[in-house]
Protein backbone atom coordinates (compact mmCIF):
# COMPACT_ATOMS: atom_id res chain seq x y z
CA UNK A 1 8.00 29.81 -2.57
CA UNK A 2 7.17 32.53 -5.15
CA UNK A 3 2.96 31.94 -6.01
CA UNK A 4 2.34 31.12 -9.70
CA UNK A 5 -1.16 32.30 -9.67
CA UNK A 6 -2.20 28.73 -11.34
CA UNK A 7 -4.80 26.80 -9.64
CA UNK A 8 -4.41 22.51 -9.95
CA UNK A 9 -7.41 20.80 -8.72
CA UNK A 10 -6.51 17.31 -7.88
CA UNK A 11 -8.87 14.47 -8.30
CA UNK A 12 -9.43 12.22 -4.51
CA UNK A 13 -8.37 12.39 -1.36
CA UNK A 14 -6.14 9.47 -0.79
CA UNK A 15 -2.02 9.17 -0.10
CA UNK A 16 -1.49 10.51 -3.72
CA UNK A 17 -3.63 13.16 -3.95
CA UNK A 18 -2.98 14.66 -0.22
CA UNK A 19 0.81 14.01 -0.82
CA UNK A 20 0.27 15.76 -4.67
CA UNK A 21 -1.53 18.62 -2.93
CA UNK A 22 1.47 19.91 -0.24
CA UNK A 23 4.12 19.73 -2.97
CA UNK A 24 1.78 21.98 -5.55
CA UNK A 25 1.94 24.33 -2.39
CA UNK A 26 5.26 23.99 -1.84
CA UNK A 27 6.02 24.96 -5.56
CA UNK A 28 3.95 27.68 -5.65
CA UNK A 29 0.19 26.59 -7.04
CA UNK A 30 -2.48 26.54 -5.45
CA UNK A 31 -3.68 23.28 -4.76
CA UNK A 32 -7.42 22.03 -4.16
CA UNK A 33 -8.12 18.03 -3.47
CA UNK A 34 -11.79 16.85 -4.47
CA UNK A 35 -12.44 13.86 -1.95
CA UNK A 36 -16.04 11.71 -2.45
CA UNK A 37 -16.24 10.78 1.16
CA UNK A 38 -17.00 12.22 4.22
CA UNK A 39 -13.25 11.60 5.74
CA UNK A 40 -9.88 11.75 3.30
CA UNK A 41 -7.76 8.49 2.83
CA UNK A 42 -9.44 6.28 0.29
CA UNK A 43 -7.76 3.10 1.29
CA UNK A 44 -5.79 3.96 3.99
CA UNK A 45 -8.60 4.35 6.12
CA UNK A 46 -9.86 3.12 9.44
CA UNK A 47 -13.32 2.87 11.02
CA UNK A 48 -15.03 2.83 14.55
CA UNK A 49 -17.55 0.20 15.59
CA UNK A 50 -18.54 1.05 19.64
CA UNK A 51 -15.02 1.64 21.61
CA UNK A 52 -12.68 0.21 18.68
CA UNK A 53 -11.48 0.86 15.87
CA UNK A 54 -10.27 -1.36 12.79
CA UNK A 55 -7.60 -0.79 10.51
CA UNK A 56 -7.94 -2.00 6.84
CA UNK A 57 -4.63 -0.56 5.39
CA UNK A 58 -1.40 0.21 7.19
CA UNK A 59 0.38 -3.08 7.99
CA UNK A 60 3.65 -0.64 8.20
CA UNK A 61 5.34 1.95 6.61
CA UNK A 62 8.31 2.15 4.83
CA UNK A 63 10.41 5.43 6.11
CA UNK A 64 9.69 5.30 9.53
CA UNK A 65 13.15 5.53 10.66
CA UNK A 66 14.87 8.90 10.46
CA UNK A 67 17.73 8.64 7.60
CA UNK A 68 15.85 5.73 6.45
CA UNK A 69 15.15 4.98 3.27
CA UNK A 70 12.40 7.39 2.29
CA UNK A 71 12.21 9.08 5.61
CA UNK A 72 13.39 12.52 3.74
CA UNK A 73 10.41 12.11 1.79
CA UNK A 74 7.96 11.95 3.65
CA UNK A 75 9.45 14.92 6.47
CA UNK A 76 8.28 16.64 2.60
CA UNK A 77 5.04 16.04 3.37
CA UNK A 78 4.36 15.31 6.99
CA UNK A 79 5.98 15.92 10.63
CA UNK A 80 6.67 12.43 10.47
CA UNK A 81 8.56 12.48 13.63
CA UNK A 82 5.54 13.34 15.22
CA UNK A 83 4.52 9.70 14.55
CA UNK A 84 5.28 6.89 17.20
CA UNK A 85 6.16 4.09 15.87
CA UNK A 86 6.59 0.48 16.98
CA UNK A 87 9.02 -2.29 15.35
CA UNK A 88 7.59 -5.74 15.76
CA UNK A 89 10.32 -8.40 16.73
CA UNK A 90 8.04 -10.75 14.72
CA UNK A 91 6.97 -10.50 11.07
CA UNK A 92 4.41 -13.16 11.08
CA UNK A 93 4.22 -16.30 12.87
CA UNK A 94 3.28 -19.26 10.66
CA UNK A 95 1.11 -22.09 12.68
CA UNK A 96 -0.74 -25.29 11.53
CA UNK A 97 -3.98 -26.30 13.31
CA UNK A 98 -1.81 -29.40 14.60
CA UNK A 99 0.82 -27.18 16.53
CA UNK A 100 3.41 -26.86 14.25
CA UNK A 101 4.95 -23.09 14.39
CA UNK A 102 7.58 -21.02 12.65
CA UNK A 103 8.03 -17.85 13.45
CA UNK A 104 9.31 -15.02 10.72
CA UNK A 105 11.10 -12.40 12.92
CA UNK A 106 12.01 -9.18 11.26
CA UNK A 107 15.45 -9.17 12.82
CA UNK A 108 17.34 -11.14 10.38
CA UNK A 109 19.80 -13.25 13.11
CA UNK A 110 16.76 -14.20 14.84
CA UNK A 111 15.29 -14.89 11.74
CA UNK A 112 18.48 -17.01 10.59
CA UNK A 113 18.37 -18.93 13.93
CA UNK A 114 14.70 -19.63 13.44
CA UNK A 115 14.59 -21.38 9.94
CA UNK A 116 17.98 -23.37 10.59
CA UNK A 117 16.30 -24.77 13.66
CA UNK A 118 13.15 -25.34 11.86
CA UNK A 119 14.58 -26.65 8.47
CA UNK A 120 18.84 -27.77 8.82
CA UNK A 121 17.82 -29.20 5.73
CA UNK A 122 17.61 -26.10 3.61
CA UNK A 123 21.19 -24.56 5.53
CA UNK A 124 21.97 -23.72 1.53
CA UNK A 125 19.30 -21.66 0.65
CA UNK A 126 18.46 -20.18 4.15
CA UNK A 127 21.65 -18.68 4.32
CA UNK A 128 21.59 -17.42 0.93
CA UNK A 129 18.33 -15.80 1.59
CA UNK A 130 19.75 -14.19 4.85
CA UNK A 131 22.43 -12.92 2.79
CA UNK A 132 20.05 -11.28 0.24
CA UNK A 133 18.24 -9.81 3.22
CA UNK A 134 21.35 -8.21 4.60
CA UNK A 135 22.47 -6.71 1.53
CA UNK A 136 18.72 -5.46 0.55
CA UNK A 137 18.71 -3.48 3.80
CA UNK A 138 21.55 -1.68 3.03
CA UNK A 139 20.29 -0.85 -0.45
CA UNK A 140 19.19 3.04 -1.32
CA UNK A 141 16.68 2.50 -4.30
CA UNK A 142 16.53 4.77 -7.10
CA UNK A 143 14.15 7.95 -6.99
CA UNK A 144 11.53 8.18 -10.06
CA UNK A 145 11.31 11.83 -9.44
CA UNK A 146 14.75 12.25 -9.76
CA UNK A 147 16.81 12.58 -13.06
CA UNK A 148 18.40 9.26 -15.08
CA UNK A 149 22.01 10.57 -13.99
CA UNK A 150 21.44 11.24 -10.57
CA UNK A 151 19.88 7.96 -10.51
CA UNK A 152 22.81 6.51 -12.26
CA UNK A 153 25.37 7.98 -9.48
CA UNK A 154 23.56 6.40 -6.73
CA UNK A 155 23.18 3.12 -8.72
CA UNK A 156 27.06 3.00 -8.68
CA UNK A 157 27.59 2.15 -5.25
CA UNK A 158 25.20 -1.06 -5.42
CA UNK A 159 26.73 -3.46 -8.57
CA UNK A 160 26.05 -6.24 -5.98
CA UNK A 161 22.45 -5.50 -5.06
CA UNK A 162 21.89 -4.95 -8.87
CA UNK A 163 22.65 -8.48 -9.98
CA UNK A 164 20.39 -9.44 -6.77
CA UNK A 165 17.35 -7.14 -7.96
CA UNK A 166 17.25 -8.44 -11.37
CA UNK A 167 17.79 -12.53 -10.18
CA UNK A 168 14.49 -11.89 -7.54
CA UNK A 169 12.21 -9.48 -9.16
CA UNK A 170 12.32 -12.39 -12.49
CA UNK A 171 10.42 -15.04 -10.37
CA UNK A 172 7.56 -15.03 -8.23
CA UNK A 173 7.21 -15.81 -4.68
CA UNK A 174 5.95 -19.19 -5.00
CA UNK A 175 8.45 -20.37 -7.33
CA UNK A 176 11.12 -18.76 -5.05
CA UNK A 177 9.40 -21.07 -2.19
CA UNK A 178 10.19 -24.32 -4.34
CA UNK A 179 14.09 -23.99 -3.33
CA UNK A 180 12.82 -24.81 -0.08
CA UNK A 181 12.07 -27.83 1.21
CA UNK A 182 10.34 -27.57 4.34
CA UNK A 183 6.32 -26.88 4.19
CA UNK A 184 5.85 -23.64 6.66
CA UNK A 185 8.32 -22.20 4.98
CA UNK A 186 7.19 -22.59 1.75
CA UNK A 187 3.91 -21.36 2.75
CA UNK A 188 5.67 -17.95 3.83
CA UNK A 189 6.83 -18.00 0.61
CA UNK A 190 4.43 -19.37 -1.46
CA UNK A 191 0.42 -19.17 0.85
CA UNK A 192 -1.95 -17.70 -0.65
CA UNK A 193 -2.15 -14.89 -3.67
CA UNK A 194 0.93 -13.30 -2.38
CA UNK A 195 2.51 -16.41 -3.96
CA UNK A 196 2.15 -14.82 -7.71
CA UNK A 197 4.11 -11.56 -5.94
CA UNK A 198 7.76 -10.86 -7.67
CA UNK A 199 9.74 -12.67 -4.91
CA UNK A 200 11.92 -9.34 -4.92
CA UNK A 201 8.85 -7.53 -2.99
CA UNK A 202 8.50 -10.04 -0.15
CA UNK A 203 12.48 -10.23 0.27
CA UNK A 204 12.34 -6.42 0.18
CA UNK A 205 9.65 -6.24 3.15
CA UNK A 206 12.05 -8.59 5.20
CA UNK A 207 15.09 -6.26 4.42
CA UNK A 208 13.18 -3.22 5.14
CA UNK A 209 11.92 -4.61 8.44
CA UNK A 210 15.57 -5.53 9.39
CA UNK A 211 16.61 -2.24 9.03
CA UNK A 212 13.79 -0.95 11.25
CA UNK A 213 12.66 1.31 8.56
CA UNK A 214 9.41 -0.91 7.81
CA UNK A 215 7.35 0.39 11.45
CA UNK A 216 3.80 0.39 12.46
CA UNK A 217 2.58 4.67 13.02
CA UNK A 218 0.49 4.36 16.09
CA UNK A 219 -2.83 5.38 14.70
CA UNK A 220 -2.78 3.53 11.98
CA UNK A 221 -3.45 5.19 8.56
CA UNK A 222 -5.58 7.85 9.85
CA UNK A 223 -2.49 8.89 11.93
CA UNK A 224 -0.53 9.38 8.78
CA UNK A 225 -3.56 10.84 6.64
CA UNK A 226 -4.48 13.32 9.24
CA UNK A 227 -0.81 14.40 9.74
CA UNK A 228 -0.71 15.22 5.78
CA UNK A 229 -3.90 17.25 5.77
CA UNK A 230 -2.61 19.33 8.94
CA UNK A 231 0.44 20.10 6.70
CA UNK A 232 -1.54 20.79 3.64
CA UNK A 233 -3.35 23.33 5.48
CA UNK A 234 -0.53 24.86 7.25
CA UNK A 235 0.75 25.60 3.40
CA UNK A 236 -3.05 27.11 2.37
CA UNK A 237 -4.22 24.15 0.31
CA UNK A 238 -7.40 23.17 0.86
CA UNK A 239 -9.67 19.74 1.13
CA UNK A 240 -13.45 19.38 -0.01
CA UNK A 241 -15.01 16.86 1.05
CA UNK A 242 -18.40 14.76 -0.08
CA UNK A 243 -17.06 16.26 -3.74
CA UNK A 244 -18.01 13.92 -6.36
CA UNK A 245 -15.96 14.14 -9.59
CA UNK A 246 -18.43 13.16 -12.34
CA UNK A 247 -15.87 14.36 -15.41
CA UNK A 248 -13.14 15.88 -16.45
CA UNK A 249 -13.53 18.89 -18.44
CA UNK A 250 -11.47 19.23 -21.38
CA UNK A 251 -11.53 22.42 -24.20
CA UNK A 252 -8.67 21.77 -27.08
CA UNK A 253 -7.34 18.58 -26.08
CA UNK A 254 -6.42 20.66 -22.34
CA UNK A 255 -7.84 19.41 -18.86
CA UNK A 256 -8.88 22.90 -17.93
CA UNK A 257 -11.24 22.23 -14.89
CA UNK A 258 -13.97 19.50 -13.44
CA UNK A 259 -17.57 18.50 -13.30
CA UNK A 260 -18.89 17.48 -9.76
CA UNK A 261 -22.10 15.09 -9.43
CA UNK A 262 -24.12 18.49 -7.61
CA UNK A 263 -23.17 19.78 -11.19
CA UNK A 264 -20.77 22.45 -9.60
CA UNK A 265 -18.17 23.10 -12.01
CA UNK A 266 -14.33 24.15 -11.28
CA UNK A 267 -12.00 25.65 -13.48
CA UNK A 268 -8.02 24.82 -13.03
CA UNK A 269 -4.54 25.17 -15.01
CA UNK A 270 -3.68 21.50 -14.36
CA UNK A 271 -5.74 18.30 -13.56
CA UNK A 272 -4.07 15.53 -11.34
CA UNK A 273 -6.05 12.49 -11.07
CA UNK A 274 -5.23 10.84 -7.97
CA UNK A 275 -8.27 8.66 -7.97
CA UNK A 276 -8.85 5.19 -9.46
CA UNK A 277 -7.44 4.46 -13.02
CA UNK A 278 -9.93 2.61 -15.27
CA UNK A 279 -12.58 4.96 -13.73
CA UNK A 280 -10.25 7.89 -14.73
CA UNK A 281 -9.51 7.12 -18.49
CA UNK A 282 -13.12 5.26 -18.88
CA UNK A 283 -15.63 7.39 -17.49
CA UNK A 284 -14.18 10.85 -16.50
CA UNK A 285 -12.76 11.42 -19.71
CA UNK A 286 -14.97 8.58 -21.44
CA UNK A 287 -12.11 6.76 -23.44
CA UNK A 288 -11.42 9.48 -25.15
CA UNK A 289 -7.45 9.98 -24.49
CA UNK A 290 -6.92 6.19 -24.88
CA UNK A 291 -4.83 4.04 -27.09
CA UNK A 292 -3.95 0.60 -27.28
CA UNK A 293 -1.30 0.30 -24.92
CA UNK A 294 -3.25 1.51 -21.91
CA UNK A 295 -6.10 -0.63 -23.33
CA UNK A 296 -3.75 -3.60 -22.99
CA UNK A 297 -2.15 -2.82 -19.83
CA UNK A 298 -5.36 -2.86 -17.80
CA UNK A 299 -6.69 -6.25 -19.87
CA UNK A 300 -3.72 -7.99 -19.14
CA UNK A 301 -1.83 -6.47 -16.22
CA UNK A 302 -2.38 -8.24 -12.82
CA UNK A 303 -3.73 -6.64 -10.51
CA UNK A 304 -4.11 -6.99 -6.44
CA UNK A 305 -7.12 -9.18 -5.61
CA UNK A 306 -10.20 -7.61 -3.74
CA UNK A 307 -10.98 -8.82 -0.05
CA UNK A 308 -13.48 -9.25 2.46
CA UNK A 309 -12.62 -8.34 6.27
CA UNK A 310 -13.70 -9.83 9.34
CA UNK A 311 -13.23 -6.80 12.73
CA UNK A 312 -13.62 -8.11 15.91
CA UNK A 313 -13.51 -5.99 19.16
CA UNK A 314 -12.05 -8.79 22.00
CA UNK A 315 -12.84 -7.98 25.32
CA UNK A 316 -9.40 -9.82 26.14
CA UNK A 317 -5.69 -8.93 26.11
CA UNK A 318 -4.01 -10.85 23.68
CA UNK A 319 -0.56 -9.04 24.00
CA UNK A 320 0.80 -12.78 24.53
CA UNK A 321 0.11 -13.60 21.16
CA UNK A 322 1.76 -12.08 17.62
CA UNK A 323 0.57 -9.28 16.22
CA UNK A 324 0.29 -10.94 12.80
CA UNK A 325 -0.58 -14.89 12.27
CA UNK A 326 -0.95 -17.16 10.08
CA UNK A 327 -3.30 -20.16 10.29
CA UNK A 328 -2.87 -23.11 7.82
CA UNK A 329 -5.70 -24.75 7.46
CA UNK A 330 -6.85 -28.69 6.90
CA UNK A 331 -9.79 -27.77 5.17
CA UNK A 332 -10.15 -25.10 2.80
CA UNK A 333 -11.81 -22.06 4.30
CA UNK A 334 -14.97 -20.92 1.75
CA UNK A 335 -14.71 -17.09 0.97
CA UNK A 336 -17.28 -17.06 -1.53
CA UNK A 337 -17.99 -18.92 -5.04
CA UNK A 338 -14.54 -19.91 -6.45
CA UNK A 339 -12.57 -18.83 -3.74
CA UNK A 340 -11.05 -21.05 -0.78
CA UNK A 341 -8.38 -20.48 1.63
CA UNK A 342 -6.02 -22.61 2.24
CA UNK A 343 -4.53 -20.11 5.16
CA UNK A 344 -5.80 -17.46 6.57
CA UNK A 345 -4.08 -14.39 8.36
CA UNK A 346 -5.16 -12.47 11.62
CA UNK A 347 -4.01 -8.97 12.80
CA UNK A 348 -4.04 -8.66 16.13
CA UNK A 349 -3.81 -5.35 17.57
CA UNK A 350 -2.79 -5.11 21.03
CA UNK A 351 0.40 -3.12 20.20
CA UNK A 352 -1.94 0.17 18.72
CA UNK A 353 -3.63 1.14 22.42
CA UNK A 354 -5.94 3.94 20.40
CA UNK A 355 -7.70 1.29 18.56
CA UNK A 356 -9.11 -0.44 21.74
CA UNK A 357 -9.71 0.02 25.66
CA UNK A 358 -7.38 -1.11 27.91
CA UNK A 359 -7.30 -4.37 28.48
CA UNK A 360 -9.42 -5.08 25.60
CA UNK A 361 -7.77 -5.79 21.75
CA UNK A 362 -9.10 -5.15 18.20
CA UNK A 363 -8.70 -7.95 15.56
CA UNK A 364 -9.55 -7.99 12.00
CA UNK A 365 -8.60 -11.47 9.39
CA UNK A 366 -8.19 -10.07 5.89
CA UNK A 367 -9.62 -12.76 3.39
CA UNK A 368 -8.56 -11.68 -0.42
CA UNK A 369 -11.04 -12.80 -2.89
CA UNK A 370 -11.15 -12.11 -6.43
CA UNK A 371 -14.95 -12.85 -7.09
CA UNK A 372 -15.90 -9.20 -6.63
CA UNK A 373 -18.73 -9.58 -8.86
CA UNK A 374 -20.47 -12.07 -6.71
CA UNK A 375 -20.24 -9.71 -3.97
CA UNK A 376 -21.53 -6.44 -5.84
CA UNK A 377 -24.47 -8.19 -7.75
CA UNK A 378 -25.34 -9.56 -3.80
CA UNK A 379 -25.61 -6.30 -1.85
CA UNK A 380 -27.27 -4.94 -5.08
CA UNK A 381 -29.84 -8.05 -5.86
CA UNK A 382 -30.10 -9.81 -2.52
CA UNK A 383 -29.87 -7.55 0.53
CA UNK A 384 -31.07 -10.60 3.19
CA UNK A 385 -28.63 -13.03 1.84
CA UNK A 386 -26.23 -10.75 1.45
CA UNK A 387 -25.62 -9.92 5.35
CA UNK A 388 -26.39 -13.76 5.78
CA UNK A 389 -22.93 -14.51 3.36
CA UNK A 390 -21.43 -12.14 5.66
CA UNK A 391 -22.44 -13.26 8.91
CA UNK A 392 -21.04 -17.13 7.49
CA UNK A 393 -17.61 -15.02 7.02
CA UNK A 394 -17.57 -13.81 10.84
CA UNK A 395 -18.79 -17.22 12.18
CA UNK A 396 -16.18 -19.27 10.22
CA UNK A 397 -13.61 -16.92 11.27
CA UNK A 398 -14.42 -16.85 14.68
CA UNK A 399 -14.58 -21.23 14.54
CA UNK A 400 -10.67 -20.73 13.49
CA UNK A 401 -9.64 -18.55 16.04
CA UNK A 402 -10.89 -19.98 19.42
CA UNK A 403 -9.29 -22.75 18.39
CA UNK A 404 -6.16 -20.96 18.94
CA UNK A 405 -8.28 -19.17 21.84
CA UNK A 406 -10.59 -20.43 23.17
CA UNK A 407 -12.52 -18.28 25.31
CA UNK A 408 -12.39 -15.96 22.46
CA UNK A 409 -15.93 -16.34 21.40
CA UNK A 410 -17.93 -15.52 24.57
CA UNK A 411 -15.06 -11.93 24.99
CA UNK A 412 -16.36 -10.61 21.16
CA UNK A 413 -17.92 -6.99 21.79
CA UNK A 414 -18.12 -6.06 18.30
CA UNK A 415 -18.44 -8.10 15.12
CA UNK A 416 -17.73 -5.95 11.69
CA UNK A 417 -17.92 -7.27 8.69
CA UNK A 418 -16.81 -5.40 5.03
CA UNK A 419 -16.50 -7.30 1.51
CA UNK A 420 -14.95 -6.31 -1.74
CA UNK A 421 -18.70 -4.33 -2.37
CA UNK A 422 -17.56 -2.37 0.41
CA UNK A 423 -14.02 -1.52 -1.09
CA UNK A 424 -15.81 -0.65 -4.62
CA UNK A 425 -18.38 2.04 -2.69
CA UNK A 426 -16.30 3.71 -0.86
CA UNK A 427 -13.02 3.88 -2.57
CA UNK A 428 -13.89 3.25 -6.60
CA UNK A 429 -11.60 1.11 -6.92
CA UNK A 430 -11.01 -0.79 -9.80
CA UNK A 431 -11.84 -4.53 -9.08
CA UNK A 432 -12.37 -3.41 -5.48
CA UNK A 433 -8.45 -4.38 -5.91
CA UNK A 434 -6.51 -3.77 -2.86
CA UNK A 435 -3.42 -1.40 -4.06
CA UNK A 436 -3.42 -1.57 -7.66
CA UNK A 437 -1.08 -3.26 -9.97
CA UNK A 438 1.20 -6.23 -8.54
CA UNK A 439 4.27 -6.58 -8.63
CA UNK A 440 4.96 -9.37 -10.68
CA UNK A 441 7.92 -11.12 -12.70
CA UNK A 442 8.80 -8.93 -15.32
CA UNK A 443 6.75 -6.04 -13.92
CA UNK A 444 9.15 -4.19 -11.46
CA UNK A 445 9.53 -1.38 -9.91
CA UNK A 446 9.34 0.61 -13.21
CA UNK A 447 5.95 3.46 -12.97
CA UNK A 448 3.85 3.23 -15.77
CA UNK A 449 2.95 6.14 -17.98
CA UNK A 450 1.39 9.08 -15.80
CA UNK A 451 -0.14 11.18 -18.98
CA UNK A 452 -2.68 10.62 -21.52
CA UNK A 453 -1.73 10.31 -25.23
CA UNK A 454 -3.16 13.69 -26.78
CA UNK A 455 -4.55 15.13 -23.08
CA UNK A 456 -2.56 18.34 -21.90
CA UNK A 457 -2.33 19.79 -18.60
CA UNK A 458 -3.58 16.28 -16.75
CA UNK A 459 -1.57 14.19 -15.41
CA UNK A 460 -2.07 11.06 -12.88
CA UNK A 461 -0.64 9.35 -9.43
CA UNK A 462 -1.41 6.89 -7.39
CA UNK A 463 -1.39 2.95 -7.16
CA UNK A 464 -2.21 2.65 -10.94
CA UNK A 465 1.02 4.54 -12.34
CA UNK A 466 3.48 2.61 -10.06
CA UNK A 467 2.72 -1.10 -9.52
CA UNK A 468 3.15 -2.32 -5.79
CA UNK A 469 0.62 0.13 -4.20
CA UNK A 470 0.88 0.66 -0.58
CA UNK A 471 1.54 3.84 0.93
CA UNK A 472 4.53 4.86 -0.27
CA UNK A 473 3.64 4.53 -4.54
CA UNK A 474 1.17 7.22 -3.50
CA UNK A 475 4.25 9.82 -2.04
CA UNK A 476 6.23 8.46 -4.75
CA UNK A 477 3.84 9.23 -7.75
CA UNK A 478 3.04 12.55 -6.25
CA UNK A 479 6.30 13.46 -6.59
CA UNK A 480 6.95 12.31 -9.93
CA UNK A 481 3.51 14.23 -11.10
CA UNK A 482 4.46 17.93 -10.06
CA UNK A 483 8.18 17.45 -10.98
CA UNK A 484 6.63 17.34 -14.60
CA UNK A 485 4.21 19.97 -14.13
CA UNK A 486 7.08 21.83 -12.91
CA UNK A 487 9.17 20.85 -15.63
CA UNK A 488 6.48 22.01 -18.30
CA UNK A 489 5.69 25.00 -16.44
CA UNK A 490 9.42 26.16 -15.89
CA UNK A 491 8.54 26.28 -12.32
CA UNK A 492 11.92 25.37 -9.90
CA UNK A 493 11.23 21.69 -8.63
CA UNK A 494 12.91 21.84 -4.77
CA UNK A 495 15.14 18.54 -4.68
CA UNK A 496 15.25 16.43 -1.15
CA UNK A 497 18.26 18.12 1.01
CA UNK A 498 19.01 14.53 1.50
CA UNK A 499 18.72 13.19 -1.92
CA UNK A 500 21.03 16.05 -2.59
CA UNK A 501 23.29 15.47 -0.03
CA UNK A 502 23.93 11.93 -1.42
CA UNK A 503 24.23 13.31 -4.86
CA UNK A 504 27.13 15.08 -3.85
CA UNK A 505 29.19 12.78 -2.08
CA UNK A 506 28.17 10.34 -5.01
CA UNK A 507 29.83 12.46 -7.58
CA UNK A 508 33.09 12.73 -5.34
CA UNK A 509 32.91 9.15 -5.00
CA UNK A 510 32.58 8.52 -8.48
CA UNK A 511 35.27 11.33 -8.81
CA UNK A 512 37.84 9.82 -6.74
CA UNK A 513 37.72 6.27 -8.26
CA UNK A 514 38.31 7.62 -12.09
């Protein structure tokens, strides 16, 4: 790629801003990403306590399977076939403290099997779920980087799925769960703040994981993260980290460089802010480029709750259990003030062998919360009864789990405990919310604005421009933010030999049926 001799400094470390780095490269700029921490991957991180290691972000990753939805994306970005990964047979299995289990297996037959044998009952609206699955996984979903009428072309082919996408993504998950009778699996449906979820996102996971194109990377997050930097390298960007961003630098109404906290200052063509939102608008550019849209969309869009997380290193092989359950309780478990659990979900590790020895099994229970302010004004006010709060979190948790094992408790190595204070100091994140915007009724897939009204050469990506967070929003929005820089700067945007691919044979499909 021809060099354009402009310079785009890009604002944290994390999915968006790595992924926003290698295309800058790749068209030519030359890209620098300003990370806070010690380590790049703001969310999608991982930690070691003694001889294991604890994931807090990659459940799995949509594109794992080559010709996959997405896969051409990320092979953009990554050696992604580099990555092993592993398809669970089971999703989640659902279990009551009485006995009573239903497992959610990611293969839909299996799946099918399971909830008729569980809940004959609800044949109806099993079936009909099963058949939204099915039809989901064959679905290829629109690009946002891509043009309206490319879009448009691949949108012909799925009249079907359409109808489906706009009857799911208009309820949430819990109100979805009410067609069901039976209680487990309303509780997949419904347990928890996932309920308030678009039901189109949790019928989406199940479609993706049918099609094997939802699988765990080996590694976890880091695996993918490091992969990224080694290919951002490879194309001469670079990666600073322990670089602060105190502000955004603006002459004219034009981003043309940044502050750091040692004071440093950087000069660039083009600002991409790949770090938190609110912190973005509110304090790097102090509400400047603001109006009252964006003032309304972060007072009264929801957003993912926070969460505390309870690590435990088990000197024990658990491969015999699920490597995802869910416990419904018969009391409410107590996260903090206001918040109470009526299930509670463990990830249970033994199919990652880098994140424990052998023979030996890391285990974390995510517990979403959204009291962050409790836990913030505690670490700050209260040091001594702020590790006591957490050490109630690892004890409870540990009470729920040997009851499932129960020679868990004397096996624990390693106790870890974060909380949504933790989230908020390492990552900035607004809320200490866990990905961003939700995906709720009404909501969508749809990306929010990525500029600033009256800002020039800034633009944004990451979890706060397209709702639904996770890993792939951060490829996606990287994308979309140096196709426009692109665009402005007359600078040739490379399209996906894929996506290109299926643009042709769309437009001799659409051809051949006129």
């Amino acid at each position: 790629m021809k060099q354009t001799g402009q310079k785009i400094e890009i604002v944290g470390g994390g999915i968006a801003g790595l992924c926003t780095a290698v295309y800058a490269q790749k068209c030519g700029y030359q890209a620098e990403v300003l990370e806070m921490n010690s380590i790049a991957g703001g969310l999608a991180t991982s930690w070691q306590r003694g001889h294991y290691t604890f994931e807090t972000c990659l459940h799995w990753l949509l594109g794992s399977k080559p010709g996959g939805e997405m896969h051409a994306q990320w092979q953009d970005v990554v050696d992604i076939d580099k990555l092993t990964f592993v398809n669970p047979e089971v999703f989640t299995r659902i279990e009551t403290e009485s006995g009573e289990a239903l497992t959610i297996y990611t293969n839909v037959n299996r799946l099918e099997a399971e909830l008729l044998r569980r809940a004959p009952q609800d044949k109806k609206e099993i079936l009909r779920l099963t058949g939204y699955v099915r039809k989901l996984s064959r679905f290829k979903m629109p690009d946002p980087a891509a043009s309206w009428t490319a879009n448009a072309m691949t949108l012909l082919r799925e009249p079907l799925c359409l109808r489906l996408l706009g009857k799911l993504s208009g309820i949430t998950a819990k109100e979805y769960a009410e067609k069901f009778s039976d209680p487990l699996i309303w509780n997949f449906f419904a347990g928890g703040e996932m309920g308030q979820l678009s039901a189109l996102a949790l019928v989406f996971s199940l479609a993706f994981m049918h099609a094997e194109n939802a699988g765990y990377a080996i590694g976890g997050s880091q695996a993918l993260i490091r992969g990224i930097e080694e290919k951002l390298a490879s194309l001469g960007g670079r990666v600073r980290l322990d670089a602060k961003v105190d502000r955004i630098l603006v002459e004219r109404d034009q981003a043309v460089g940044l502050k750091l906290a040692s004071g440093e200052t950087i000069d660039a063509d083009w600002v991409v802010s790949a770090a938190d939102g609110y912190a973005t608008i509110n304090e790097l550019l102090n509400g400047k480029y603001s109006d009252e849209a964006i003032r309304k969309t972060y007072d009264t869009m929801a957003t993912f709750p926070s969460y505390a997380q309870v690590s435990l290193g088990v000197a024990m092989d658990l491969k015999d259990r699920p490597g995802m359950e869910t416990f419904i309780l018969d009391s409410p478990f107590h996260v903090d003030c206001g918040t109470y659990l009526h299930q509670v979900g463990f990830r249970i590790f033994h199919f990652d062998p880098t994140f424990a020895p052998a023979g030996k099994t890391a285990v974390t229970c995510f517990l979403p919360t959204r009291n962050f302010e409790y836990w913030v004004d505690l670490q700050e006010q209260d040091r001594k009864r702020y590790c006591a709060e957490k050490h109630r979190l690892a004890e409870s948790v540990i009470g729920i789990l040997e009851k499932k094992v129960p020679d868990i408790r004397k096996a624990i190595e390693v106790i870890d405990v974060s909380t949504p204070a933790t989230v908020i100091r390492y990552t900035g994140n607004w809320k200490g919310s866990m990905e961003g915007w939700m995906i709720a009724p009404g909501t969508g897939f749809k990306p929010l604005r990525n500029t600033l009204p009256g800002l020039g050469r800034f633009i944004m990506a990451g979890q706060w421009v397209l709702p639904g967070g996770g890993l792939p929003s951060g490829l996606i929005t990287a994308r979309t933010a140096m196709r426009t820089i692109c665009k402005q700067d007359r600078v040739p945007f490379p399209p996906l030999k894929a996506f290109s691919n299926q643009l042709d044979s769309n437009k001799r499909l659409a051809s051949s049926e006129l």
